[in-house]
C-alpha atoms as a PDB file:
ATOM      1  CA  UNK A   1      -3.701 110.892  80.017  1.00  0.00           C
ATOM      2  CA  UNK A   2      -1.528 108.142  78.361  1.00  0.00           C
ATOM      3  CA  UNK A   3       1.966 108.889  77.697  1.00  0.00           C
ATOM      4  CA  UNK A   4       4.347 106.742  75.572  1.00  0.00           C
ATOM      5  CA  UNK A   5       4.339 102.975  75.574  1.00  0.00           C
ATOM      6  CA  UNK A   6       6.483 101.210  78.334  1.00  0.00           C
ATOM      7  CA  UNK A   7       6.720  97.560  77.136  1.00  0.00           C
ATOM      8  CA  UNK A   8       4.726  94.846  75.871  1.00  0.00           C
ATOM      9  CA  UNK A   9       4.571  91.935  77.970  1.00  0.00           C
ATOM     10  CA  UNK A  10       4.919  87.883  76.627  1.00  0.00           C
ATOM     11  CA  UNK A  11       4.197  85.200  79.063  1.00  0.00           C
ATOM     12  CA  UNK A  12       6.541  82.023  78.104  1.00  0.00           C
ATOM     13  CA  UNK A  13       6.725  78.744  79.687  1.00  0.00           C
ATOM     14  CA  UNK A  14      10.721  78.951  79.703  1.00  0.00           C
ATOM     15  CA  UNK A  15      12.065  82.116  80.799  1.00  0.00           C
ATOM     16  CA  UNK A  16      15.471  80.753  79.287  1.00  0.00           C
ATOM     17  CA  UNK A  17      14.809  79.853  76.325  1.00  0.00           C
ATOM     18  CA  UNK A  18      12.833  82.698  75.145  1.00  0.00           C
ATOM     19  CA  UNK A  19      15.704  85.267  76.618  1.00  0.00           C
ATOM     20  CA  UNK A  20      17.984  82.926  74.535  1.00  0.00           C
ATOM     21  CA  UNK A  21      16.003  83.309  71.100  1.00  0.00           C
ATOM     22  CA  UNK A  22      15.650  87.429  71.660  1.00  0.00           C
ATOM     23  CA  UNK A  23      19.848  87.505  72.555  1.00  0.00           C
ATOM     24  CA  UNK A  24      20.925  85.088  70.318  1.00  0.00           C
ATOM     25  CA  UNK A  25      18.593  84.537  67.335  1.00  0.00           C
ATOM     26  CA  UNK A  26      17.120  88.410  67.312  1.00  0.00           C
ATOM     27  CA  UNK A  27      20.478  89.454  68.640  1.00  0.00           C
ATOM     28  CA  UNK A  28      18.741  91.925  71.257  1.00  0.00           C
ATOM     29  CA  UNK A  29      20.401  93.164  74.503  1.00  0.00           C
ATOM     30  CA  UNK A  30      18.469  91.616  77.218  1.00  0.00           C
ATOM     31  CA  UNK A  31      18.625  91.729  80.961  1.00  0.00           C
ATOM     32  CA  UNK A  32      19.360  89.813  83.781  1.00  0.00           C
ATOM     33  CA  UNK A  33      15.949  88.096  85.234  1.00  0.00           C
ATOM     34  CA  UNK A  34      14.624  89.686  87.890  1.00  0.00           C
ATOM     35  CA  UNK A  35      12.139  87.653  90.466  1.00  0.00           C
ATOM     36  CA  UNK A  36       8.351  89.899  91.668  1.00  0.00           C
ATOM     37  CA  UNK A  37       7.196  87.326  94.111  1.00  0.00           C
ATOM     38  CA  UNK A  38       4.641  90.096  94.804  1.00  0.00           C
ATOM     39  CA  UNK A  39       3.733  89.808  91.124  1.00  0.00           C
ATOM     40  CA  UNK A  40       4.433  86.151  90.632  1.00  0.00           C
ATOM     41  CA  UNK A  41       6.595  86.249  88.349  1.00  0.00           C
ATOM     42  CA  UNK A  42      10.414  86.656  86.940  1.00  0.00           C
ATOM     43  CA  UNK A  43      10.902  88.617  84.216  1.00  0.00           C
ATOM     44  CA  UNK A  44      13.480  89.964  81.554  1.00  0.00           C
ATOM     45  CA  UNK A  45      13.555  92.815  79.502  1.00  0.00           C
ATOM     46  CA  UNK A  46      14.719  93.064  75.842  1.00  0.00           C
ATOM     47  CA  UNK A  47      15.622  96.163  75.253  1.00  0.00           C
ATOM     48  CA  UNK A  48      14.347  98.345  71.965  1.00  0.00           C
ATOM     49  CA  UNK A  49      15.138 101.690  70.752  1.00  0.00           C
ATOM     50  CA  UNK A  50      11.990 102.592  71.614  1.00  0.00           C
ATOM     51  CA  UNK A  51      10.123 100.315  74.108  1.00  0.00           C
ATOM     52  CA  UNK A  52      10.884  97.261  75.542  1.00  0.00           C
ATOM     53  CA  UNK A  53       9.452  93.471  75.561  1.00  0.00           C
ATOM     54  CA  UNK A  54       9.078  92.130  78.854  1.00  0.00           C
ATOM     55  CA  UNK A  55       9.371  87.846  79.155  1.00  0.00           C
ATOM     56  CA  UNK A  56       7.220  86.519  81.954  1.00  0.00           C
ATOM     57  CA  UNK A  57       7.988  83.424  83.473  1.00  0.00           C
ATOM     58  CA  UNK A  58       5.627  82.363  86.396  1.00  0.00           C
ATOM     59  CA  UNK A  59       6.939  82.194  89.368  1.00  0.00           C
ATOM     60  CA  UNK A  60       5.239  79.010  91.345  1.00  0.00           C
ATOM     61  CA  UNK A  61       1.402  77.426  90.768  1.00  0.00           C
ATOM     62  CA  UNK A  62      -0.479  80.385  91.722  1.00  0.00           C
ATOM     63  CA  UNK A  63       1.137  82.747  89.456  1.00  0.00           C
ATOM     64  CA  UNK A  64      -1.698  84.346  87.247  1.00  0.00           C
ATOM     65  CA  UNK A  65       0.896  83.502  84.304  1.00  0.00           C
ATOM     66  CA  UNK A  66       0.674  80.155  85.309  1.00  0.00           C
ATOM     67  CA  UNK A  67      -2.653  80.265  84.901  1.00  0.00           C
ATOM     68  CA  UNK A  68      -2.727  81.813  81.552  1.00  0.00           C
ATOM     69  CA  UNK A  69      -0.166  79.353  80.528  1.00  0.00           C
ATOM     70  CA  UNK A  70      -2.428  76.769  80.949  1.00  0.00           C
ATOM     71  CA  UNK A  71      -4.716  78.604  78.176  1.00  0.00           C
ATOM     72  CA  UNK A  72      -1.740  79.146  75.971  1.00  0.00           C
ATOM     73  CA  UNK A  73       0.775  76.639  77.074  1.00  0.00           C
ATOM     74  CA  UNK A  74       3.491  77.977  74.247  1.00  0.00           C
ATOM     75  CA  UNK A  75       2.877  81.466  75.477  1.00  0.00           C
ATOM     76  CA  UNK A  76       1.412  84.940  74.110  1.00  0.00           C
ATOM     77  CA  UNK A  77       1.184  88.311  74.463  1.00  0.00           C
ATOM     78  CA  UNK A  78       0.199  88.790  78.204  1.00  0.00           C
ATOM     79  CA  UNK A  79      -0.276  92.700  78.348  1.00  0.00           C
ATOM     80  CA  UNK A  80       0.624  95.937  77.374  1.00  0.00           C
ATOM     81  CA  UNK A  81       1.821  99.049  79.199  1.00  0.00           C
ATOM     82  CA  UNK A  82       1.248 102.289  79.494  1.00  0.00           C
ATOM     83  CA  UNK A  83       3.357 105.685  80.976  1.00  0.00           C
ATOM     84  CA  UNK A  84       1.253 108.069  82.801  1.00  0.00           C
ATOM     85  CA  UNK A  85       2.285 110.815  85.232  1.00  0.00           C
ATOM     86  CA  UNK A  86      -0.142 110.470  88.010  1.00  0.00           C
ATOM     87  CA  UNK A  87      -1.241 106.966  88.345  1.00  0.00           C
ATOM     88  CA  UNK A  88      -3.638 107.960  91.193  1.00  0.00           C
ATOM     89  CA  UNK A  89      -5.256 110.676  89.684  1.00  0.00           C
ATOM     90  CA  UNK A  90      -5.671 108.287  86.266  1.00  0.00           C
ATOM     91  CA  UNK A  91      -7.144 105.701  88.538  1.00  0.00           C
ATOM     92  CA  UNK A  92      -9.978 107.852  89.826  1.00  0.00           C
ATOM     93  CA  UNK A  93     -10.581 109.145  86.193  1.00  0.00           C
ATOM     94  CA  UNK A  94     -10.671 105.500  84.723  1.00  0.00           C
ATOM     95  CA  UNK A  95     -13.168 104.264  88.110  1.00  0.00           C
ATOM     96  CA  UNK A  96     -15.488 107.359  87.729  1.00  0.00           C
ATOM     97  CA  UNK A  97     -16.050 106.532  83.723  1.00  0.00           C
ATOM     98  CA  UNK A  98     -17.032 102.733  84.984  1.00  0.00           C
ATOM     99  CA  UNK A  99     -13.458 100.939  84.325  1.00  0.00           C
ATOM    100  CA  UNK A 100     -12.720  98.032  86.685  1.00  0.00           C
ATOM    101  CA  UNK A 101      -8.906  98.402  88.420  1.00  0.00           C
ATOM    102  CA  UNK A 102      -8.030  94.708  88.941  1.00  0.00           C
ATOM    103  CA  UNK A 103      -6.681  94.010  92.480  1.00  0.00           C
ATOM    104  CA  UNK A 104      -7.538  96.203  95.492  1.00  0.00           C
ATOM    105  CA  UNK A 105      -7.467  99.207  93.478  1.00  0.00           C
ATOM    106  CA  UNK A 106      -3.807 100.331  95.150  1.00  0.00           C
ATOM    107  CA  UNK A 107      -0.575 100.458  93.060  1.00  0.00           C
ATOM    108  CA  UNK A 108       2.032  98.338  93.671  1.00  0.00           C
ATOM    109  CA  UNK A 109       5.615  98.531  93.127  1.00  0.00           C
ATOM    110  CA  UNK A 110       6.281  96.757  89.454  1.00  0.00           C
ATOM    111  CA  UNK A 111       9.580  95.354  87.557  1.00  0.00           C
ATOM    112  CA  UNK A 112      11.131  99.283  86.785  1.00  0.00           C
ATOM    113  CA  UNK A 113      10.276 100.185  91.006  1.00  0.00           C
ATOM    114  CA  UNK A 114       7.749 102.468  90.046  1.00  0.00           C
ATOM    115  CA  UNK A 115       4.041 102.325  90.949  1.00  0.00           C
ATOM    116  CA  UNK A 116       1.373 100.558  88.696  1.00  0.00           C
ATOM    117  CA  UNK A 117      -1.869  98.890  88.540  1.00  0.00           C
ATOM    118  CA  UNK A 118      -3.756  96.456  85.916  1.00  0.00           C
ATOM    119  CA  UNK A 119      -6.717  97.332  84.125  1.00  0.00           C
ATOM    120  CA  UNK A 120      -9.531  94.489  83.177  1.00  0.00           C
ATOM    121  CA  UNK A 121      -9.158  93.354  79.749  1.00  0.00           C
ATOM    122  CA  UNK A 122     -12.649  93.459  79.198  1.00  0.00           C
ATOM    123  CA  UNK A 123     -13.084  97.100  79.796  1.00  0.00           C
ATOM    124  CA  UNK A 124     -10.002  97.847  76.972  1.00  0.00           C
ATOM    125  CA  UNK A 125     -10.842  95.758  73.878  1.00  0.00           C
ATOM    126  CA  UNK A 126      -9.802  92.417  75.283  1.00  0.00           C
ATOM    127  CA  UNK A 127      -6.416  93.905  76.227  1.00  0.00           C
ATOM    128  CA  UNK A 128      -4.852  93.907  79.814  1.00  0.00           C
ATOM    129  CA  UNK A 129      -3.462  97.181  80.444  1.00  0.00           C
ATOM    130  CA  UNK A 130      -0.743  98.114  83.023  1.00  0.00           C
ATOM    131  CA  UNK A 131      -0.190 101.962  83.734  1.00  0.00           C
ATOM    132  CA  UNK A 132       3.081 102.315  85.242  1.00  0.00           C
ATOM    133  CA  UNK A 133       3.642 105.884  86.831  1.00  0.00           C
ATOM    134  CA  UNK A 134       6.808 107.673  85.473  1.00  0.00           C
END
């Protein structure tokens, strides 16, 4: 059902300064930011040989990073995400064996313009998961 791993995601309270320390200090090739109002967010991606890290910066008050930010005000690992071919057909797998699909249970369009949802941390070891359809 899973394929490879997509990226891990770090929430940070300066989108900035943490793209700075991954270009400059780790001397990674990062991206330019890239603003999801419909996720609340702007993020960068570092780019790995094989995965990426994505930086989350909220993106006004009622961003859920903002919220999580105010749990971990330096930041932390947000979530991590997951390939899969059919995202749909995952979905209804995951619901029939009792896992909770956060949001209205549709996919919407993430950071790479392909289709994903969130899964509740809770159901996966205390670990938000995002499937991302490739």
């Amino acid at each position: 059902m899973l394929g490879r791993l997509n990226h891990i995601a770090i929430a940070v309270p300066d989108l900035a300064a943490a793209t700075a320390i991954y270009r400059d200090t780790l001397g990674a090739a990062v991206s330019q930011p890239q603003s999801l109002p419909e996720h609340g967010v702007t993020v960068v991606f570092v780019e790995l040989a094989n995965t990426k890290v994505e930086l989350l910066e909220p993106l006004g008050g009622e961003s859920p990073i903002a919220a999580f930010l105010e749990k971990s005000p330096s930041g932390g690992m947000h979530h991590v995400c997951y390939e899969v071919d059919d995202i749909l057909a995952v979905r209804d797998r995951l619901k029939a064996a009792g896992a909770r699909v956060l949001g209205d249970g549709e996919p919407k369009i993430g950071a790479h313009g392909k289709p994903v949802l969130f899964l509740h941390p809770k159901d996966f070891a205390g670990t938000l998961v995002e499937l991302e359809q490739v």
